[in-house]
C-alpha atoms as a PDB file:
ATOM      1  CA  UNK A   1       0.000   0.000   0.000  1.00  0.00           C
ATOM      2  CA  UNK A   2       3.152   2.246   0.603  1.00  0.00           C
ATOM      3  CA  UNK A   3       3.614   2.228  -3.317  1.00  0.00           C
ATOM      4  CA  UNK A   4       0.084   2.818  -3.717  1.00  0.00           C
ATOM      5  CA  UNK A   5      -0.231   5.865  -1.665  1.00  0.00           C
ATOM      6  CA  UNK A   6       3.244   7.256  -3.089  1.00  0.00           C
ATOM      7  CA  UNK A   7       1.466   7.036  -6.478  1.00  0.00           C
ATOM      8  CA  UNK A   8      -1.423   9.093  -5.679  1.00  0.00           C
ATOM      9  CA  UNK A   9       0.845  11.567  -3.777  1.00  0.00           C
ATOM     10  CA  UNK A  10       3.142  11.447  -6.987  1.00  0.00           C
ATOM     11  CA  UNK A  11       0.103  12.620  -9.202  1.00  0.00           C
ATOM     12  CA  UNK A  12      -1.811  15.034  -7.186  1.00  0.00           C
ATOM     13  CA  UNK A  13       1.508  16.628  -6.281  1.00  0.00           C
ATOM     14  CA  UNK A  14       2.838  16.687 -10.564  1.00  0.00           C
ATOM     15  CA  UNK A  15      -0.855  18.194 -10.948  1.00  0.00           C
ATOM     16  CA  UNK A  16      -0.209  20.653  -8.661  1.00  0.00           C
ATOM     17  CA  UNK A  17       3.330  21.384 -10.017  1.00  0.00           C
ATOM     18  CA  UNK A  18       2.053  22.185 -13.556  1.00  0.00           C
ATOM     19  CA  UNK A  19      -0.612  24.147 -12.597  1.00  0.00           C
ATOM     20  CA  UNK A  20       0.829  26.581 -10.333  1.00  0.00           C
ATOM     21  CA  UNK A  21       2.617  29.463 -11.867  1.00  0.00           C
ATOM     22  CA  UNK A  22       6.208  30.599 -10.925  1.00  0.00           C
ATOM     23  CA  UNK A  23       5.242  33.617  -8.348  1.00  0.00           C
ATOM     24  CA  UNK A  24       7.353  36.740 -10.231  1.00  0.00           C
ATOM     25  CA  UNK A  25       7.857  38.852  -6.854  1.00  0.00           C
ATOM     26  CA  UNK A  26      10.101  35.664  -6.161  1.00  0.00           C
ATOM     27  CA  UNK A  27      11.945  35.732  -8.918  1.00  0.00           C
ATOM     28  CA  UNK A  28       9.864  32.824 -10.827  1.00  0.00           C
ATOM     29  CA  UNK A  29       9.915  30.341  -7.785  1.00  0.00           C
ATOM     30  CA  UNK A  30       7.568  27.635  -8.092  1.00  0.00           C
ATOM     31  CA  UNK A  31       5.915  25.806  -5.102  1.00  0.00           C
ATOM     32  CA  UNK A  32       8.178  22.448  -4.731  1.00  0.00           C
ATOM     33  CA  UNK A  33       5.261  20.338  -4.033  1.00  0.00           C
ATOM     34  CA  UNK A  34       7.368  16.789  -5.831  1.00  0.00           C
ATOM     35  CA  UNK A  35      10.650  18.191  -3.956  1.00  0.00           C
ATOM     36  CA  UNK A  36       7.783  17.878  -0.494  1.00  0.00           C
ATOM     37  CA  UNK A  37       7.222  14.437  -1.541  1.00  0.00           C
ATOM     38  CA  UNK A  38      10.981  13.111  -1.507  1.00  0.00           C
ATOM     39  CA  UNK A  39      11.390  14.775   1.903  1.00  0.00           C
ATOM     40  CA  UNK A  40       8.435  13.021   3.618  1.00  0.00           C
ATOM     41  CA  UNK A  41       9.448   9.272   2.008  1.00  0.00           C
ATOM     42  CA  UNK A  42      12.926  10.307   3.477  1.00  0.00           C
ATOM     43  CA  UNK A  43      11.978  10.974   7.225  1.00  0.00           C
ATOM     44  CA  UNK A  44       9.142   8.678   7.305  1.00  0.00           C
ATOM     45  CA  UNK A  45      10.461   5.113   5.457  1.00  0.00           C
ATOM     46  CA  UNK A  46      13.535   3.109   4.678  1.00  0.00           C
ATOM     47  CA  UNK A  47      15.869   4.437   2.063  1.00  0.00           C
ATOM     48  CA  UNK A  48      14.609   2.226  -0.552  1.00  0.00           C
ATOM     49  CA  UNK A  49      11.641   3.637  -0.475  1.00  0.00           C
ATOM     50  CA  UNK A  50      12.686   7.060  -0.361  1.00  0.00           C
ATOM     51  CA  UNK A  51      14.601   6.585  -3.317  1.00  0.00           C
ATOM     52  CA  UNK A  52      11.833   5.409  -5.301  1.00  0.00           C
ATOM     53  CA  UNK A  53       9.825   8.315  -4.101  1.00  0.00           C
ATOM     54  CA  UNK A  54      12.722  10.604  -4.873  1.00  0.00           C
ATOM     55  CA  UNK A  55      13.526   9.394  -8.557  1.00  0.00           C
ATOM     56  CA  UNK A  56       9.663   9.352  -9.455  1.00  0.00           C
ATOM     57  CA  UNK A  57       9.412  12.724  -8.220  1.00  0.00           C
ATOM     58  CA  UNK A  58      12.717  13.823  -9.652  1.00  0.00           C
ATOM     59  CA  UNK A  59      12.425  11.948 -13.006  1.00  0.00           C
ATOM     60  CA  UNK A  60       8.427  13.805 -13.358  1.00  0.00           C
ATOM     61  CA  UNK A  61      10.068  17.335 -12.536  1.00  0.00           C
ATOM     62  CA  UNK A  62      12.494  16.995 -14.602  1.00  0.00           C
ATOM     63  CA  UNK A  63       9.766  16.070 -17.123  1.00  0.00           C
ATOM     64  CA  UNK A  64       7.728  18.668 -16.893  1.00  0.00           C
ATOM     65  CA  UNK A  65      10.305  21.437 -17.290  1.00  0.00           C
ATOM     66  CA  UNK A  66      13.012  22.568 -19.497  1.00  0.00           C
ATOM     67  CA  UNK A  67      15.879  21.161 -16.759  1.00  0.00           C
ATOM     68  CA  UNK A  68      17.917  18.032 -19.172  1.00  0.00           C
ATOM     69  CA  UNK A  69      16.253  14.755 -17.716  1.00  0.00           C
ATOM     70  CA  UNK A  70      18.122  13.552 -15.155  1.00  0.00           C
ATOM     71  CA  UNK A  71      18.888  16.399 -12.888  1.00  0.00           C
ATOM     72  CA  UNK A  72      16.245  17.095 -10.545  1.00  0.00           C
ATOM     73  CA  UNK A  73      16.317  13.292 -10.382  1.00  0.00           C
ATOM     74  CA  UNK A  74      19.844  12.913  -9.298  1.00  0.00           C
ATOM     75  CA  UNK A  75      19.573  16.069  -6.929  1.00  0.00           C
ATOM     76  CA  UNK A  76      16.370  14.983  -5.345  1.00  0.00           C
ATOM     77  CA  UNK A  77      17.878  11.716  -4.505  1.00  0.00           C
ATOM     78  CA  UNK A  78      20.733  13.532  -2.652  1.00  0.00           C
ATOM     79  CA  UNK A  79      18.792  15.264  -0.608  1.00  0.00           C
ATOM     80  CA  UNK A  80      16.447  12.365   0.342  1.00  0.00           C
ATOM     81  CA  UNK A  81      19.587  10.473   1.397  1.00  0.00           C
ATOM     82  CA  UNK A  82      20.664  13.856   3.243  1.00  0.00           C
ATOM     83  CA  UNK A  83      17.447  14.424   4.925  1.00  0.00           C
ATOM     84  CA  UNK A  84      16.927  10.843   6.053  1.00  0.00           C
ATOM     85  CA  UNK A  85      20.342  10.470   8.039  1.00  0.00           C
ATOM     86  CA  UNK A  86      18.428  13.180  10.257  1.00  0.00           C
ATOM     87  CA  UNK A  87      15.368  10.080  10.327  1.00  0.00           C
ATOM     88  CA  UNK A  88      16.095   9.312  14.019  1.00  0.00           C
ATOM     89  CA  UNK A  89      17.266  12.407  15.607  1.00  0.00           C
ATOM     90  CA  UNK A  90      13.700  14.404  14.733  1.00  0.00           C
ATOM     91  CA  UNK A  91       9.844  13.940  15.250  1.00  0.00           C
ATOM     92  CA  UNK A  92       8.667  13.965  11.698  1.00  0.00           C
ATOM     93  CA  UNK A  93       5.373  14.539  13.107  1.00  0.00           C
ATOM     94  CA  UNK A  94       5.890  17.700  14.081  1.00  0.00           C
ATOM     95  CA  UNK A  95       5.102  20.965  12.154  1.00  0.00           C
ATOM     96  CA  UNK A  96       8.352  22.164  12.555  1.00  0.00           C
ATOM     97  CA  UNK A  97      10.175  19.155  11.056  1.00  0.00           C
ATOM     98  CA  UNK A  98       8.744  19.783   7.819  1.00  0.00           C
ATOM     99  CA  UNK A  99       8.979  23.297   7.782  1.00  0.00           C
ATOM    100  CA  UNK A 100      12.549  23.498   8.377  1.00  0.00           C
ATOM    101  CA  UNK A 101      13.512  20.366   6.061  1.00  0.00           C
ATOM    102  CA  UNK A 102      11.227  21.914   3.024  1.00  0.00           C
ATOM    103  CA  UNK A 103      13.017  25.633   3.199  1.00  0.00           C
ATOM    104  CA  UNK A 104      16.135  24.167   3.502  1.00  0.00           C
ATOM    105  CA  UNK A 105      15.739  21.524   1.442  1.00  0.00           C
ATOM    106  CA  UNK A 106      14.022  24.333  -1.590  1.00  0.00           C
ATOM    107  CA  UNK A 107      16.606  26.425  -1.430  1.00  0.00           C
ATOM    108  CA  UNK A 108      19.168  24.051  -1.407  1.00  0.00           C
ATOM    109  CA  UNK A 109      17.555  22.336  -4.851  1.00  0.00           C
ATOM    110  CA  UNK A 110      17.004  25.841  -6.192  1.00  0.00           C
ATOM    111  CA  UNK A 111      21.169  26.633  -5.709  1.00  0.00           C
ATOM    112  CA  UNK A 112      22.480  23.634  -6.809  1.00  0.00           C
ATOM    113  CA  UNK A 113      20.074  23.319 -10.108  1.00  0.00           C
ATOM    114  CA  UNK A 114      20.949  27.021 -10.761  1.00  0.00           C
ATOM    115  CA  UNK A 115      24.540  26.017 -10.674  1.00  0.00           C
ATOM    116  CA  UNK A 116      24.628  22.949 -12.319  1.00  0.00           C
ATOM    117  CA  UNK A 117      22.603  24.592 -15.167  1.00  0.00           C
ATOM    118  CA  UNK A 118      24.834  27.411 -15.515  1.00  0.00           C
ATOM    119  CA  UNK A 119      27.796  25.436 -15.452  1.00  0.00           C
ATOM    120  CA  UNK A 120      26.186  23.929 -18.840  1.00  0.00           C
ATOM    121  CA  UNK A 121      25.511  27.453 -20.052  1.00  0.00           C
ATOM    122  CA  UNK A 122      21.571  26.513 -20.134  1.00  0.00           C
ATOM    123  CA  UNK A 123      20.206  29.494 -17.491  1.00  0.00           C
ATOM    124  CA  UNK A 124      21.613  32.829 -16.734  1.00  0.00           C
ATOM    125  CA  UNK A 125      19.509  35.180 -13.963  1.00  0.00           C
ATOM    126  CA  UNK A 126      20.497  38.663 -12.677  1.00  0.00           C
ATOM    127  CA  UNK A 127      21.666  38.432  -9.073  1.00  0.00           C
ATOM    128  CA  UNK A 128      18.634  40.850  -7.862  1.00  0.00           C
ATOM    129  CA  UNK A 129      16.520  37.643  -9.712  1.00  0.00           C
ATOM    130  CA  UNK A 130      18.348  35.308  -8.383  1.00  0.00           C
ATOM    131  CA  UNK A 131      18.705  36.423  -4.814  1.00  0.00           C
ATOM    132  CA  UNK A 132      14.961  36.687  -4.953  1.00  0.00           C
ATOM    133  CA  UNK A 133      14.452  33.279  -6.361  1.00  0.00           C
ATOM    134  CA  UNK A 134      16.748  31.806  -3.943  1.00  0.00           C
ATOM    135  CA  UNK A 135      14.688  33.192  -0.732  1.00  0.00           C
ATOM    136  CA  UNK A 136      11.607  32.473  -2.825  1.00  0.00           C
ATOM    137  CA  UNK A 137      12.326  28.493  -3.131  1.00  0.00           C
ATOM    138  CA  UNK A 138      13.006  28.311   0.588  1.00  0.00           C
ATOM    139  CA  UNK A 139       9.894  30.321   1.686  1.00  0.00           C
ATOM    140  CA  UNK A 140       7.782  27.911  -0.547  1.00  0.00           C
ATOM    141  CA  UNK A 141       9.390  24.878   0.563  1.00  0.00           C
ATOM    142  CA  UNK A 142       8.651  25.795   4.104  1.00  0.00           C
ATOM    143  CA  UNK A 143       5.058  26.737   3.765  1.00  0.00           C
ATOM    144  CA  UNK A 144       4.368  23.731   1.351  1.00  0.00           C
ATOM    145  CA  UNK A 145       6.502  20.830   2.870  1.00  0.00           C
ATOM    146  CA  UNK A 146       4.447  20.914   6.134  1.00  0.00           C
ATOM    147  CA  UNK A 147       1.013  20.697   3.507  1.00  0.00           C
ATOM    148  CA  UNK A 148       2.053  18.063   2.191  1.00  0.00           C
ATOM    149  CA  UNK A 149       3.108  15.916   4.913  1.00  0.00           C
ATOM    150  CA  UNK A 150       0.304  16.164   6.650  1.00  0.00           C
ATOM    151  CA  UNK A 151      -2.120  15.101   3.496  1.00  0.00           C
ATOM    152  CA  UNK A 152       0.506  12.399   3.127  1.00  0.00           C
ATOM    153  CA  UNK A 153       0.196  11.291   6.649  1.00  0.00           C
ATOM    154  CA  UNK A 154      -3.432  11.539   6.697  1.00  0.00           C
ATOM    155  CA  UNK A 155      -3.589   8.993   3.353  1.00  0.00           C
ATOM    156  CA  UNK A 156      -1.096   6.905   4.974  1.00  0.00           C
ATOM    157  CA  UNK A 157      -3.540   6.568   8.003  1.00  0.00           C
ATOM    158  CA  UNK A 158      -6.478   5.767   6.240  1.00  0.00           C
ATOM    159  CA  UNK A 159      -4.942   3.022   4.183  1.00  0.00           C
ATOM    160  CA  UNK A 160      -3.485   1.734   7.315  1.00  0.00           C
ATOM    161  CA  UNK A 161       0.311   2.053   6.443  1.00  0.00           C
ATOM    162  CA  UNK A 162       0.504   4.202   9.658  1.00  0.00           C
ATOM    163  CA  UNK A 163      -1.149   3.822  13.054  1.00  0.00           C
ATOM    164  CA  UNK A 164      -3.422   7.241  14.110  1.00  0.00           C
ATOM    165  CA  UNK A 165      -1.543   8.788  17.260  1.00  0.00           C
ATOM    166  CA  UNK A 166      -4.608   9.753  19.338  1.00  0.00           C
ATOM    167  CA  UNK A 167      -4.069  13.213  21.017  1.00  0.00           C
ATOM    168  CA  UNK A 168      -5.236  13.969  24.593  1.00  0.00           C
ATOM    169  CA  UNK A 169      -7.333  16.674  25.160  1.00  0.00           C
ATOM    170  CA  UNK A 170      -8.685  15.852  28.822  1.00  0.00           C
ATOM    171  CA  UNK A 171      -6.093  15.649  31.788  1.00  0.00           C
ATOM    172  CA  UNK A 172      -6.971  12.967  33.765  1.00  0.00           C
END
């Protein structure tokens, strides 16, 4: 069911990818809503999993954008392997897991794609654009990460690849 829920995710999420626009005040950053999905595969399963999730999610950006195939692919499963040697030392449940991981996570992505595309002579920004996409990618990793976890979670739960964690309201 773990595959089964990552596909869903996987398609909702590329939906969601093409449809939003680049935001121009942010110098054309896009909501990493795939990018989301490799970080909660990486704090939540083993690594095999993750790096399915992360080369799906990779492989479907890099298809749906001008970036050479291969790329986001490559640098998503980086990060997943990154992000998931932090696995045991964080609550992944927690709001502030995912907001930290996604804005750190975007803007690392967003750096090292600019570079690597540079490098090949394929993208050249102005650094006022650039500067503003950089702090663009993290603020929309950390507002979106924390979105999609939770939807992920909440999938994951219903299918029954997670247990609920019942919250106590009532002292006793």
């Amino acid at each position: 069911m773990t595959y089964l829920v990552m596909g869903v995710i996987l398609i909702v999420c590329t939906v969601l990818q093409i449809q939003m626009p680049g935001y121009a005040v942010l110098g054309g950053a896009k909501i990493p809503f795939l990018l989301s999905v490799c970080l909660y595969y990486s704090l939540t399963r083993e690594t095999g999993v993750m790096l399915a999730a992360a080369f799906c999610a990779g492989f479907l950006q890099d298809s749906l954008s001008e970036i050479p195939l291969g790329y986001s692919a490559f640098l998503f499963c980086l990060l997943g392997w990154a992000v998931s040697r932090f696995r045991n030392f964080v609550v992944s449940e927690s709001f502030v897991t995912p907001t930290f991981f996604g804005g750190v996570a975007s803007l690392i992505f967003t750096i090292s794609i600019y570079m690597w595309l540079a490098a090949d002579g394929l993208v050249s920004f102005g650094a006022g654009r650039l500067f503003m996409r950089f702090v663009g990618a993290g603020f929309l990793g950390m507002i979106c990460a924390p979105v999609v976890f939770f939807l992920t979670r909440k999938l994951d739960q219903l299918v029954g690849n997670v247990e609920f964690n019942e919250e106590i309201d009532v002292f006793e």
